[in-house]
C-alpha atoms as a PDB file:
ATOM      1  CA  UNK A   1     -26.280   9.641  64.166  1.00  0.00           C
ATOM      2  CA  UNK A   2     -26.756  12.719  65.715  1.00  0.00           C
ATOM      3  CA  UNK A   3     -28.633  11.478  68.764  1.00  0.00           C
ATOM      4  CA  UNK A   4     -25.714   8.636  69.424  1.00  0.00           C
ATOM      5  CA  UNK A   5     -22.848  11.160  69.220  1.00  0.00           C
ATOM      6  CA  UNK A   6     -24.988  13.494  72.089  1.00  0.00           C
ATOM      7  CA  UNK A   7     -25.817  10.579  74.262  1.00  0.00           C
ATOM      8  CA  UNK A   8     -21.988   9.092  74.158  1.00  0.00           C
ATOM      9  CA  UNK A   9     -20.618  13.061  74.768  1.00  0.00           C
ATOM     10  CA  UNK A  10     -23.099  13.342  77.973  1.00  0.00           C
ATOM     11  CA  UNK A  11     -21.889  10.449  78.848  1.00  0.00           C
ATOM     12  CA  UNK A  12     -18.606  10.903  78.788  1.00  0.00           C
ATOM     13  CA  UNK A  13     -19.012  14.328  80.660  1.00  0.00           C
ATOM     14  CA  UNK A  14     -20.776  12.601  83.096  1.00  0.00           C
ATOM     15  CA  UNK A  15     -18.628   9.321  83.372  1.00  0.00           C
ATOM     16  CA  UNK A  16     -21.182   7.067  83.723  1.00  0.00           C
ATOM     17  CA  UNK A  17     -20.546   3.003  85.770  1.00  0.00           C
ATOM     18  CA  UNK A  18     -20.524   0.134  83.207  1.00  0.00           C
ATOM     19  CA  UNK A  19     -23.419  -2.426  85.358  1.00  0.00           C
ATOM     20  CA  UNK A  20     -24.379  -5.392  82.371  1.00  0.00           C
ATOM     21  CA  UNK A  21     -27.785  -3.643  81.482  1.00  0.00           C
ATOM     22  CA  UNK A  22     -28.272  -2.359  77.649  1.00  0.00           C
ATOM     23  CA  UNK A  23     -30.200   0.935  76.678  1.00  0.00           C
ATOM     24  CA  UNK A  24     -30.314   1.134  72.435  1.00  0.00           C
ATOM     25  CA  UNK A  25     -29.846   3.938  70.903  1.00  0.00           C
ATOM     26  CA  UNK A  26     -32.318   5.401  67.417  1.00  0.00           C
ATOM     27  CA  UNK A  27     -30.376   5.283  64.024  1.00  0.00           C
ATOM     28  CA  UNK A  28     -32.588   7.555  62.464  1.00  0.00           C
ATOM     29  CA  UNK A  29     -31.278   7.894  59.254  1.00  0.00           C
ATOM     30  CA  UNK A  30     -33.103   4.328  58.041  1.00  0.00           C
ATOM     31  CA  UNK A  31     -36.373   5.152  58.969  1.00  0.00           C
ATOM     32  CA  UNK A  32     -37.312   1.378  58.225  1.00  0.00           C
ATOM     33  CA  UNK A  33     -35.223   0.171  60.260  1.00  0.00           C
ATOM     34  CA  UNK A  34     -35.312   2.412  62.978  1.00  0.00           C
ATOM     35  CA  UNK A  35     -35.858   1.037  67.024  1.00  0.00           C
ATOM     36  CA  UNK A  36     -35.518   3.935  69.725  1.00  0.00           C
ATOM     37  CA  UNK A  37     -34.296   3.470  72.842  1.00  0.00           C
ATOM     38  CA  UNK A  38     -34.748   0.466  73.910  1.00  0.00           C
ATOM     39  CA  UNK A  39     -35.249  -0.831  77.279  1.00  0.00           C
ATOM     40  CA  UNK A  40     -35.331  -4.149  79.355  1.00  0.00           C
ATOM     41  CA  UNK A  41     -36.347  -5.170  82.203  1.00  0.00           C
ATOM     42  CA  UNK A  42     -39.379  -7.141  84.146  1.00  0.00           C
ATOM     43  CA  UNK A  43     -42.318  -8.357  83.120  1.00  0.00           C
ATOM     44  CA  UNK A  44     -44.624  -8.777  80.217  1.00  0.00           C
ATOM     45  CA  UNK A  45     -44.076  -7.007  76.666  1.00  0.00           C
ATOM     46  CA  UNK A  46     -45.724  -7.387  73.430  1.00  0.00           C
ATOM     47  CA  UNK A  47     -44.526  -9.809  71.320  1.00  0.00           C
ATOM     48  CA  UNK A  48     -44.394  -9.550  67.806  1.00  0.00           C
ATOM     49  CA  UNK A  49     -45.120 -12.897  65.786  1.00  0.00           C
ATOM     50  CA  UNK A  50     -42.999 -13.039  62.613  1.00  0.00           C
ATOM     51  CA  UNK A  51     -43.688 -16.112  60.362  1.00  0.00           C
ATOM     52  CA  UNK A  52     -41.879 -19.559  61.559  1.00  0.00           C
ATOM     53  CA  UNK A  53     -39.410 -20.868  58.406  1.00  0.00           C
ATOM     54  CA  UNK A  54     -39.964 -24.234  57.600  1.00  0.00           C
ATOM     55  CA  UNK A  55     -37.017 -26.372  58.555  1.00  0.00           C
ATOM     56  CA  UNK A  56     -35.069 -28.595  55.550  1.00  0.00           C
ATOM     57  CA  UNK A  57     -35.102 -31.747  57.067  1.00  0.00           C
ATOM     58  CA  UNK A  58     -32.135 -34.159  58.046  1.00  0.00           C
ATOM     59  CA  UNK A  59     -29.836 -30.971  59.409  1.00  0.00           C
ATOM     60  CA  UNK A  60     -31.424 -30.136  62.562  1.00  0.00           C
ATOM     61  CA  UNK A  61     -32.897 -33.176  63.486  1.00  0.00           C
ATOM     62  CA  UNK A  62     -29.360 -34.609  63.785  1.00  0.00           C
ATOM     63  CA  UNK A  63     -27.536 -32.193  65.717  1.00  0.00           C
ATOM     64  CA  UNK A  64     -26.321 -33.195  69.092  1.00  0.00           C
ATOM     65  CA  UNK A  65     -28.114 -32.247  72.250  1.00  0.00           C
ATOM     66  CA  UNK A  66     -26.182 -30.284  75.121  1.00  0.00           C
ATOM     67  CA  UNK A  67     -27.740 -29.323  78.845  1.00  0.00           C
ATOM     68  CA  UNK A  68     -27.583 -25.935  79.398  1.00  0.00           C
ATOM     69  CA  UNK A  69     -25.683 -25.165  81.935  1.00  0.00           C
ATOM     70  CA  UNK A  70     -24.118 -21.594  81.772  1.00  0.00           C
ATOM     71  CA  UNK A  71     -20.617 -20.813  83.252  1.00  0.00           C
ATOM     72  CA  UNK A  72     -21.136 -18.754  86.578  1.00  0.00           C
ATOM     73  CA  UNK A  73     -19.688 -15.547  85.127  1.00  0.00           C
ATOM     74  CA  UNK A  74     -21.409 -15.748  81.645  1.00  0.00           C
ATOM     75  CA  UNK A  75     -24.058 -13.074  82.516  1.00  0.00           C
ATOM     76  CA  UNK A  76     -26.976 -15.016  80.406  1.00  0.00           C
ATOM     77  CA  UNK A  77     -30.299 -14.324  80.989  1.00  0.00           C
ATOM     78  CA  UNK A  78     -32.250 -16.474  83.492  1.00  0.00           C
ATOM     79  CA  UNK A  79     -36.021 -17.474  82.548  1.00  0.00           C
ATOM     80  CA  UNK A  80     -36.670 -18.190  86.456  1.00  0.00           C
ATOM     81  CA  UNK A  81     -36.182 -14.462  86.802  1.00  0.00           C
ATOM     82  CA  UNK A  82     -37.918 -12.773  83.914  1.00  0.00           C
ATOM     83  CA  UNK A  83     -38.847  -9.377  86.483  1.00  0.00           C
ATOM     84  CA  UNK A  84     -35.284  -8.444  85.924  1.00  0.00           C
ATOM     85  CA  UNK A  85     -34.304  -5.697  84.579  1.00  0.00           C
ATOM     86  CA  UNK A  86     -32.118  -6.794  81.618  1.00  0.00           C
ATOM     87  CA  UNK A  87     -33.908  -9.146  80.993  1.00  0.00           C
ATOM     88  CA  UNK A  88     -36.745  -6.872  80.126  1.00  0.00           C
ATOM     89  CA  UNK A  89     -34.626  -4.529  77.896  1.00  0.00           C
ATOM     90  CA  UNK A  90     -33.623  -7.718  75.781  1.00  0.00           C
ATOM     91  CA  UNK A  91     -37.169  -8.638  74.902  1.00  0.00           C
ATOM     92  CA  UNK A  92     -37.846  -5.122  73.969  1.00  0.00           C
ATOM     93  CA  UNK A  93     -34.806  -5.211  71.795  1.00  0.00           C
ATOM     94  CA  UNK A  94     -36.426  -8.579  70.708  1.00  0.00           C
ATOM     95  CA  UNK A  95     -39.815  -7.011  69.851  1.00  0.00           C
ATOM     96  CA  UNK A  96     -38.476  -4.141  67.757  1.00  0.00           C
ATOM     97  CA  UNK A  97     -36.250  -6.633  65.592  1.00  0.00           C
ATOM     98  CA  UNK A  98     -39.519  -8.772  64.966  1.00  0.00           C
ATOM     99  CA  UNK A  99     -41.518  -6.186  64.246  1.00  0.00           C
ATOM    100  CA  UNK A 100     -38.332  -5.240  61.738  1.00  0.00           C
ATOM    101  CA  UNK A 101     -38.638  -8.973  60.482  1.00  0.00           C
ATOM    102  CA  UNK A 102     -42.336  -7.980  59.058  1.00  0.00           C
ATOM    103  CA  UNK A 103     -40.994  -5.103  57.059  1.00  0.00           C
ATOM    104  CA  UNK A 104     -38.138  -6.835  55.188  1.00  0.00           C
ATOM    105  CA  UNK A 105     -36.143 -10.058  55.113  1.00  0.00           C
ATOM    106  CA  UNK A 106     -34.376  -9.901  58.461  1.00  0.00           C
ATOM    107  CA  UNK A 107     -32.956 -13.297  59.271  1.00  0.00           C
ATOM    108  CA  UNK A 108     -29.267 -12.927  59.907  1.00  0.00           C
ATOM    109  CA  UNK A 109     -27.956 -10.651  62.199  1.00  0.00           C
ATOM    110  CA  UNK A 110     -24.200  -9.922  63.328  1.00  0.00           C
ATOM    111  CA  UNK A 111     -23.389  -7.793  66.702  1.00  0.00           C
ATOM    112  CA  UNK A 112     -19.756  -6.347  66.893  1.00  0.00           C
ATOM    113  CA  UNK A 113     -18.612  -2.907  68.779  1.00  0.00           C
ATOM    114  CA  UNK A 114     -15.938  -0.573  67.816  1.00  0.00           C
ATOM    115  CA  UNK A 115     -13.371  -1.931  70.231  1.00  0.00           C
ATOM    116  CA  UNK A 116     -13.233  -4.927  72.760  1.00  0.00           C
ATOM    117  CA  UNK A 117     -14.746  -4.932  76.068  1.00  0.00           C
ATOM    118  CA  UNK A 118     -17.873  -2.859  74.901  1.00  0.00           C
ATOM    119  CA  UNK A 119     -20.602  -5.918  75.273  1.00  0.00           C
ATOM    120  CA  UNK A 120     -21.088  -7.380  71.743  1.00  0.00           C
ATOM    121  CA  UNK A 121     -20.886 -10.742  73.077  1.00  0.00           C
ATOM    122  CA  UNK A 122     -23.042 -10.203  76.151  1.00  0.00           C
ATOM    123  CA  UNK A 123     -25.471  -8.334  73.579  1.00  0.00           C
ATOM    124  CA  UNK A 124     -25.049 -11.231  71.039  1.00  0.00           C
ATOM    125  CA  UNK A 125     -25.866 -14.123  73.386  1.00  0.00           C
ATOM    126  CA  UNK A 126     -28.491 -12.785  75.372  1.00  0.00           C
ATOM    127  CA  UNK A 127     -30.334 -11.328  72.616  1.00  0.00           C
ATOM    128  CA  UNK A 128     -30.275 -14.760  70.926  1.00  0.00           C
ATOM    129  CA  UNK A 129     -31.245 -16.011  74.274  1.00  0.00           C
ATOM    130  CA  UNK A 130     -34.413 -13.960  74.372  1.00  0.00           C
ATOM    131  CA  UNK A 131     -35.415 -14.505  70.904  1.00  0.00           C
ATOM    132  CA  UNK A 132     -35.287 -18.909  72.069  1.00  0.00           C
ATOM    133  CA  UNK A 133     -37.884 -17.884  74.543  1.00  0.00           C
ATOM    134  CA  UNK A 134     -40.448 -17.479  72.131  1.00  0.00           C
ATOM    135  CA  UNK A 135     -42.449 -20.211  70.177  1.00  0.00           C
ATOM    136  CA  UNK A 136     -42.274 -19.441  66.868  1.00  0.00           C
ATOM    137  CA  UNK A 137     -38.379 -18.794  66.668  1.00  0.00           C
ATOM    138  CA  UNK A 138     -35.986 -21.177  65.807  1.00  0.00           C
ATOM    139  CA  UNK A 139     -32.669 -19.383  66.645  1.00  0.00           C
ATOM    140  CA  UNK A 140     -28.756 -19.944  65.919  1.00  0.00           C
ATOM    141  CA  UNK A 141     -26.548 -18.229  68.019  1.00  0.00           C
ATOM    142  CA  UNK A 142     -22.764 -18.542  65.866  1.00  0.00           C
ATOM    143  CA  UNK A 143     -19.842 -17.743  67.126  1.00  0.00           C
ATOM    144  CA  UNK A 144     -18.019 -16.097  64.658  1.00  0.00           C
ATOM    145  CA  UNK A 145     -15.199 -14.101  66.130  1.00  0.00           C
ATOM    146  CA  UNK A 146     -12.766 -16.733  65.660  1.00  0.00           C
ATOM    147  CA  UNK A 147      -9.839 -15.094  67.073  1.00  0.00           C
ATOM    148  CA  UNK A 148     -10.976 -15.006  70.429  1.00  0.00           C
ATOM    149  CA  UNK A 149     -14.092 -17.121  70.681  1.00  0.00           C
ATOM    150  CA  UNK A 150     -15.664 -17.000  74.066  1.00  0.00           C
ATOM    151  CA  UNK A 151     -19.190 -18.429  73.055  1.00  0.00           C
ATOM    152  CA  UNK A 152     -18.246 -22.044  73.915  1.00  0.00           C
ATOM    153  CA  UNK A 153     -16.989 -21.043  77.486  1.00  0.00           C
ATOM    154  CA  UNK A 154     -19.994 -19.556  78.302  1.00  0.00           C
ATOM    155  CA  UNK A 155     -22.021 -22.501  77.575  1.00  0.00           C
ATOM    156  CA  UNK A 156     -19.786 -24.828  78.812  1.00  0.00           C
ATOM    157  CA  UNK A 157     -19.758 -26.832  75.387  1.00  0.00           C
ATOM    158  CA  UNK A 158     -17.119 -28.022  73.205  1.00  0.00           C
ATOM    159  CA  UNK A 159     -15.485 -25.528  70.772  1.00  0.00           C
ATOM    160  CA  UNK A 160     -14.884 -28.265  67.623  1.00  0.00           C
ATOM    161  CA  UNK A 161     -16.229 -29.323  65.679  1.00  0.00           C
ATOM    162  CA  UNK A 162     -17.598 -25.900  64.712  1.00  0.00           C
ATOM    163  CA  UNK A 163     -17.563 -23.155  62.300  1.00  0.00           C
ATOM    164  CA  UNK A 164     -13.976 -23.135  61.529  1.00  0.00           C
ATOM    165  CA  UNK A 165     -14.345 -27.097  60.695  1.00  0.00           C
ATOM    166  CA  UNK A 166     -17.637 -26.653  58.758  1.00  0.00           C
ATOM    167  CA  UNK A 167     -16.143 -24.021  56.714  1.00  0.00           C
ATOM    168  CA  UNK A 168     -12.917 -25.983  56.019  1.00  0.00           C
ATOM    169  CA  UNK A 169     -15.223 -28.962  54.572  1.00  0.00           C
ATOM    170  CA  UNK A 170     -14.265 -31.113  58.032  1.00  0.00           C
ATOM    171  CA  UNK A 171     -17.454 -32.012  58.785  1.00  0.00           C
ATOM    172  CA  UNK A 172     -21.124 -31.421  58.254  1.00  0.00           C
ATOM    173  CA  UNK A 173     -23.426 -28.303  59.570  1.00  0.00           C
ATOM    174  CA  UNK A 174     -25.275 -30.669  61.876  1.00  0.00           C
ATOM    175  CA  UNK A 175     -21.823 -32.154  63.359  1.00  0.00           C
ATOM    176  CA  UNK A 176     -20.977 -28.336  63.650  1.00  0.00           C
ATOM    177  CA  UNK A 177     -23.900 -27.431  65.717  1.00  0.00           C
ATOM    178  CA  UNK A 178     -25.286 -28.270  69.192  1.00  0.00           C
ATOM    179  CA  UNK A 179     -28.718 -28.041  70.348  1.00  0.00           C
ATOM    180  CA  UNK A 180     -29.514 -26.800  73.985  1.00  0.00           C
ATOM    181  CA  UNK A 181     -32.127 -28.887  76.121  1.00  0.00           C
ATOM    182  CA  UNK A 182     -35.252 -28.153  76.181  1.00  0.00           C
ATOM    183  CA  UNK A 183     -34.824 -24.337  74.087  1.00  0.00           C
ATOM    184  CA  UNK A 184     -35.405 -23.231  70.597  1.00  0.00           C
ATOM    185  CA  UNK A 185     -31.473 -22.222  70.453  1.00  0.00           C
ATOM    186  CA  UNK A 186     -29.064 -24.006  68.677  1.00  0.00           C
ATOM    187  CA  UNK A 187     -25.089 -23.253  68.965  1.00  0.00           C
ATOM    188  CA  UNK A 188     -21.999 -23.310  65.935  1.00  0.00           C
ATOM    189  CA  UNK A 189     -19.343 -22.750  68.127  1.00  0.00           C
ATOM    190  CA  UNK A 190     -15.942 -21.462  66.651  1.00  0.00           C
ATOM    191  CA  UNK A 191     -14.412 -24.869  66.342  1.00  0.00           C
ATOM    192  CA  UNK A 192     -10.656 -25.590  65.657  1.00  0.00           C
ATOM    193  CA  UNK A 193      -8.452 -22.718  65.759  1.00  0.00           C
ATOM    194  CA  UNK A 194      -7.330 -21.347  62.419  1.00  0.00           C
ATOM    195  CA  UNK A 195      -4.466 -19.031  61.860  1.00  0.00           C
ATOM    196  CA  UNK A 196      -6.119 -17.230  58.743  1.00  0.00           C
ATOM    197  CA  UNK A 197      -9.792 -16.265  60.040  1.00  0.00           C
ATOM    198  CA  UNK A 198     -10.001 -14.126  57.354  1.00  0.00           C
ATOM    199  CA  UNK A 199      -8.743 -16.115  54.601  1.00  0.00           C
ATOM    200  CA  UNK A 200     -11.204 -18.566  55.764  1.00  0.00           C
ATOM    201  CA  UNK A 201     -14.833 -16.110  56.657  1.00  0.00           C
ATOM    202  CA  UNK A 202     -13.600 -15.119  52.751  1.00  0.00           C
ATOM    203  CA  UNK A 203     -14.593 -19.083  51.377  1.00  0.00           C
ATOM    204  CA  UNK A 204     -17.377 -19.288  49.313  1.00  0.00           C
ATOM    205  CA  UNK A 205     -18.705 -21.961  51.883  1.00  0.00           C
ATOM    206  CA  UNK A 206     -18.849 -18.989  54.208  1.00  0.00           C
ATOM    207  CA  UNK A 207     -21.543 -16.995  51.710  1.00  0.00           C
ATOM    208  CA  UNK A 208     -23.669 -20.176  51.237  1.00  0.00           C
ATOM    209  CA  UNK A 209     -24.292 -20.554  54.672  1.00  0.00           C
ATOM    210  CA  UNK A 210     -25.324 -17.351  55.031  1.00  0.00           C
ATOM    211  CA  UNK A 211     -27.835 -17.648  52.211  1.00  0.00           C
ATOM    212  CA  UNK A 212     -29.197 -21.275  53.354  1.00  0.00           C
ATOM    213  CA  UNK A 213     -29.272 -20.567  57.240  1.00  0.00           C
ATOM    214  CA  UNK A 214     -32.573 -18.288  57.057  1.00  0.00           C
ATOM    215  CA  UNK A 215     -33.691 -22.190  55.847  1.00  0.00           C
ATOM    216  CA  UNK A 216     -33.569 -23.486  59.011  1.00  0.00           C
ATOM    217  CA  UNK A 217     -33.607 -20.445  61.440  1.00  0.00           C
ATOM    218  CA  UNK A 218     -35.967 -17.740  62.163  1.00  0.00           C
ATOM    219  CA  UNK A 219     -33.222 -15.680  63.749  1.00  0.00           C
ATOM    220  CA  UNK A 220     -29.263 -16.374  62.951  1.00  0.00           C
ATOM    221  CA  UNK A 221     -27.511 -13.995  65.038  1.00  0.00           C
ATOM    222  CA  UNK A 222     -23.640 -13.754  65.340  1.00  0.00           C
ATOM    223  CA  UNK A 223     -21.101 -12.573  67.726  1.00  0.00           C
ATOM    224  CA  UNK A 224     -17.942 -11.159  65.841  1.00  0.00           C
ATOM    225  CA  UNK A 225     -14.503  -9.199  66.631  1.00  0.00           C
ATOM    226  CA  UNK A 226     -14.333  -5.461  67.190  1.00  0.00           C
ATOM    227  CA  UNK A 227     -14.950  -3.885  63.633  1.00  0.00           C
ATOM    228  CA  UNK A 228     -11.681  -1.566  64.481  1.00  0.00           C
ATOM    229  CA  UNK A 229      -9.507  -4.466  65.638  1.00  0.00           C
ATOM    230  CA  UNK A 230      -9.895  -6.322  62.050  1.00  0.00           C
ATOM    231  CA  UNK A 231     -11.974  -6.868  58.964  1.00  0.00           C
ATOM    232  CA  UNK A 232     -13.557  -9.840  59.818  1.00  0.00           C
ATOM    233  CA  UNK A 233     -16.801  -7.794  61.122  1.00  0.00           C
ATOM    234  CA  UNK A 234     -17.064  -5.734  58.143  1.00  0.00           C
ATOM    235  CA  UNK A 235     -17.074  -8.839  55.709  1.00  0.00           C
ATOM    236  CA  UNK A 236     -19.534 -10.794  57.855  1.00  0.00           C
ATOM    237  CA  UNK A 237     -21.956  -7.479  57.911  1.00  0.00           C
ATOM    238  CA  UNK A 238     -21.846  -7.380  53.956  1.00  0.00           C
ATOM    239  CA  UNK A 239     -22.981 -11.239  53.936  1.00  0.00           C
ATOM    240  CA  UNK A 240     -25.909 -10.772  57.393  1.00  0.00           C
ATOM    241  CA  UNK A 241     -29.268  -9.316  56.700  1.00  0.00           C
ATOM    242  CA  UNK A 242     -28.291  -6.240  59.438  1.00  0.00           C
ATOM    243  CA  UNK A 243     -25.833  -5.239  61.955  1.00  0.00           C
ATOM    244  CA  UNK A 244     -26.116  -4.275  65.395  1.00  0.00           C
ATOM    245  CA  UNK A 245     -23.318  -2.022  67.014  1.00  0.00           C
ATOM    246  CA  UNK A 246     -22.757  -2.324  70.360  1.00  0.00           C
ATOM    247  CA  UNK A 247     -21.597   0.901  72.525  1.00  0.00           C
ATOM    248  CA  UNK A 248     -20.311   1.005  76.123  1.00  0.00           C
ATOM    249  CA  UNK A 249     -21.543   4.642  77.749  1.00  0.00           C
ATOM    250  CA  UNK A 250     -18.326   5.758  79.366  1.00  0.00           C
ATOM    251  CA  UNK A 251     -16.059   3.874  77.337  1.00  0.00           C
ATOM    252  CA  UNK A 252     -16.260   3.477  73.761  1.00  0.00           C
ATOM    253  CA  UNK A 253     -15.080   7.210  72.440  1.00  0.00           C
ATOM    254  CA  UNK A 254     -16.911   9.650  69.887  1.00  0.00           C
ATOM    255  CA  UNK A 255     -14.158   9.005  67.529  1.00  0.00           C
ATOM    256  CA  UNK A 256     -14.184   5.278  67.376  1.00  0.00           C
ATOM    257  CA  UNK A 257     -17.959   5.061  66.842  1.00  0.00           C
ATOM    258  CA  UNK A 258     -17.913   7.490  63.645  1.00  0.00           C
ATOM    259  CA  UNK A 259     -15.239   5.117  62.633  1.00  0.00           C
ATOM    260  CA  UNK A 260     -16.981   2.310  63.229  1.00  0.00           C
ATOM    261  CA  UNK A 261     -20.004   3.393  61.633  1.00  0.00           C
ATOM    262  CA  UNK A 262     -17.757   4.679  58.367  1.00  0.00           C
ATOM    263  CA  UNK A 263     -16.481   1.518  58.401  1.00  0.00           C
ATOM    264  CA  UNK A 264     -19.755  -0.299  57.633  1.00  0.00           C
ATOM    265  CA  UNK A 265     -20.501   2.216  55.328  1.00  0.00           C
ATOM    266  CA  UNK A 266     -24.487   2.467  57.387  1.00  0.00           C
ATOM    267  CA  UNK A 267     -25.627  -0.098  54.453  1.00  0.00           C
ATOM    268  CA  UNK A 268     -27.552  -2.164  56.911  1.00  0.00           C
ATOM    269  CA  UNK A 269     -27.098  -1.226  60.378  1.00  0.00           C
ATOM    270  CA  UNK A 270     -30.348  -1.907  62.190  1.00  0.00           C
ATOM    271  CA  UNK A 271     -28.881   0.612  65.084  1.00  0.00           C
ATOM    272  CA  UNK A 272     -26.979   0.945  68.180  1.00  0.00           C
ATOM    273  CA  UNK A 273     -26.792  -0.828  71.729  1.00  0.00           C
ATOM    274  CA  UNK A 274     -25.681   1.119  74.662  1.00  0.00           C
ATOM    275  CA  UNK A 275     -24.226  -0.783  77.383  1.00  0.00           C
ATOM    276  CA  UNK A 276     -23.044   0.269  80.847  1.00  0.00           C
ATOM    277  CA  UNK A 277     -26.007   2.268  82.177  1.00  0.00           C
ATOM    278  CA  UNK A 278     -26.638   3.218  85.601  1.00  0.00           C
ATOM    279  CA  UNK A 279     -29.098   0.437  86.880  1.00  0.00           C
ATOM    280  CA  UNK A 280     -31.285   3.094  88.640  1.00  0.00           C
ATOM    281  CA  UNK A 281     -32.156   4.709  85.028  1.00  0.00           C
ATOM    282  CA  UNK A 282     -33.418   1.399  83.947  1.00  0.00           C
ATOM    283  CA  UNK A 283     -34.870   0.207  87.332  1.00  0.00           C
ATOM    284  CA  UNK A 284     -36.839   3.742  87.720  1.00  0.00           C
ATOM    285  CA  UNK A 285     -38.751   2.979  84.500  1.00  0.00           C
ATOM    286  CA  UNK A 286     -40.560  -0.503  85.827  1.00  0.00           C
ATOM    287  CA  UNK A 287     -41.118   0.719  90.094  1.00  0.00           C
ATOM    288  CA  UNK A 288     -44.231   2.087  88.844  1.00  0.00           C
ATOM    289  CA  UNK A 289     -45.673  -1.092  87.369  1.00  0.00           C
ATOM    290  CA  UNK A 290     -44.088  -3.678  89.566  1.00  0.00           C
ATOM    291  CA  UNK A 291     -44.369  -2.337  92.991  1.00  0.00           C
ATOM    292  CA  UNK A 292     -47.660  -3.026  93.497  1.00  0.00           C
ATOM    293  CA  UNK A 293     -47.625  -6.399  92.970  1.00  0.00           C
ATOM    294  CA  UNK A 294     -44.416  -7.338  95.055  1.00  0.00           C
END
């Protein structure tokens, strides 16, 4: 922790803009599962090649197909443009976690933050995003913050059925999911709005899928509410194979980020996101490659 309490007190010194770029941030006391800072932007990166999970058959090959078409302001990640920055720092964050995958069962992953407005969702979809790019990854991307889901907006997709419904025994998994055109990603949108969230994440349904998911997807990842806003976060991280906490430099306080990390009790956090960093940090990194071939 020590190196994420410096970087958030420099940066709140230094008051640092909020652009929609990521820099991770080393949890070093897991040594396994450990990524520095981590960094996207253009261009090529290796890629790590964990083992594809054979798929149980009559769930996904039912699940209705969706175009994806991406609301204006959702901030996703664009393939036509893989030279750009973020996009870069995302498939480095995608590299480490697959090269975490090969050290230990990593399947199912949930990114909150300490507070709102700090990025988890941004984190959460485009991270999911990346990991669709590649061949070998079958990926769910669940929307599990079910107080204020956003996940459905953003794809421009229908919120129900979804999790809430599956959960509730209202319909199937496959009726719960959608699949996106011509991508490896797959969508369980919130579905129907629920006035116990909690009550309902608690249902034994809720651990099962957790433990049959890694069945049908090489990465399950999970956006969630703000771990200091309610519990829902810290019940989901005790049933995900890691956690991801998402930061915003300039923003998310000293204080709230020990709690947050108390909170989890650091049983499996895989590390720490920080968003909101000055575009010329990240850009500087890549002139040096890129230049000469523009």
């Amino acid at each position: 922790m020590s190196r994420v309490h410096d970087a958030l007190r420099r940066a709140e010194k230094e008051g640092l803009p909020s652009p929609q770029t990521i820099t991770p941030v080393t949890k070093e006391e897991v040594p396994p599962r450990d990524f520095s800072a981590v960094n996207t932007g253009n261009g090529g990166v290796a890629i790590a090649t964990p083992a594809r999970v054979s798929l149980r058959s009559g769930v996904l090959e039912h699940v209705k197909k969706v175009v994806f078409e991406p609301a204006p302001e959702s901030h996703l990640l664009d393939s036509d443009n893989s030279l750009e920055t973020p996009a870069e720092e995302f498939r480095t964050l995608r590299t480490r976690l697959n090269h975490l995958q090969t050290l230990q069962p990593l399947h199912t992953v949930v990114c909150t933050s300490p507070s709102p407005a700090e990025g988890k969702t941004f984190t959460a979809v485009n991270l999911a995003l990346a990991q669709a790019q590649l061949s070998e990854n079958t990926v769910l991307l669940g929307d599990f913050d079910l107080r204020r889901p956003v996940v459905h907006n953003l794809f421009q997709v229908e919120r129900s059925p979804g999790l809430s419904d599956y959960l509730a025994g209202q319909c199937s998994l496959a009726d719960a999911l959608r699949h996106v055109e011509g991508a490896n990603l797959f969508l369980l949108p919130a579905g129907t709005p629920v006035k116990n969230p909690l009550e309902l994440l608690n249902l034994r349904q809720a651990k099962v899928l957790f433990e049959e998911l890694p069945q049908h997807f090489n990465w399950a990842i999970f956006d969630t509410p703000p771990l200091l806003f309610s519990a829902d976060a810290n019940l989901l991280a005790t049933l995900a194979d890691g956690t991801i906490l998402v930061v915003k430099i300039g923003s998310t306080t000293f204080d709230n980020v020990t709690r947050a990390m108390q909170s989890l009790c650091e049983n499996n956090v895989l590390g720490i996101v920080a968003n909101g960093a000055r575009a010329s940090e990240l850009y500087s990194k890549y002139t040096y490659y890129y230049s000469k071939n523009e």
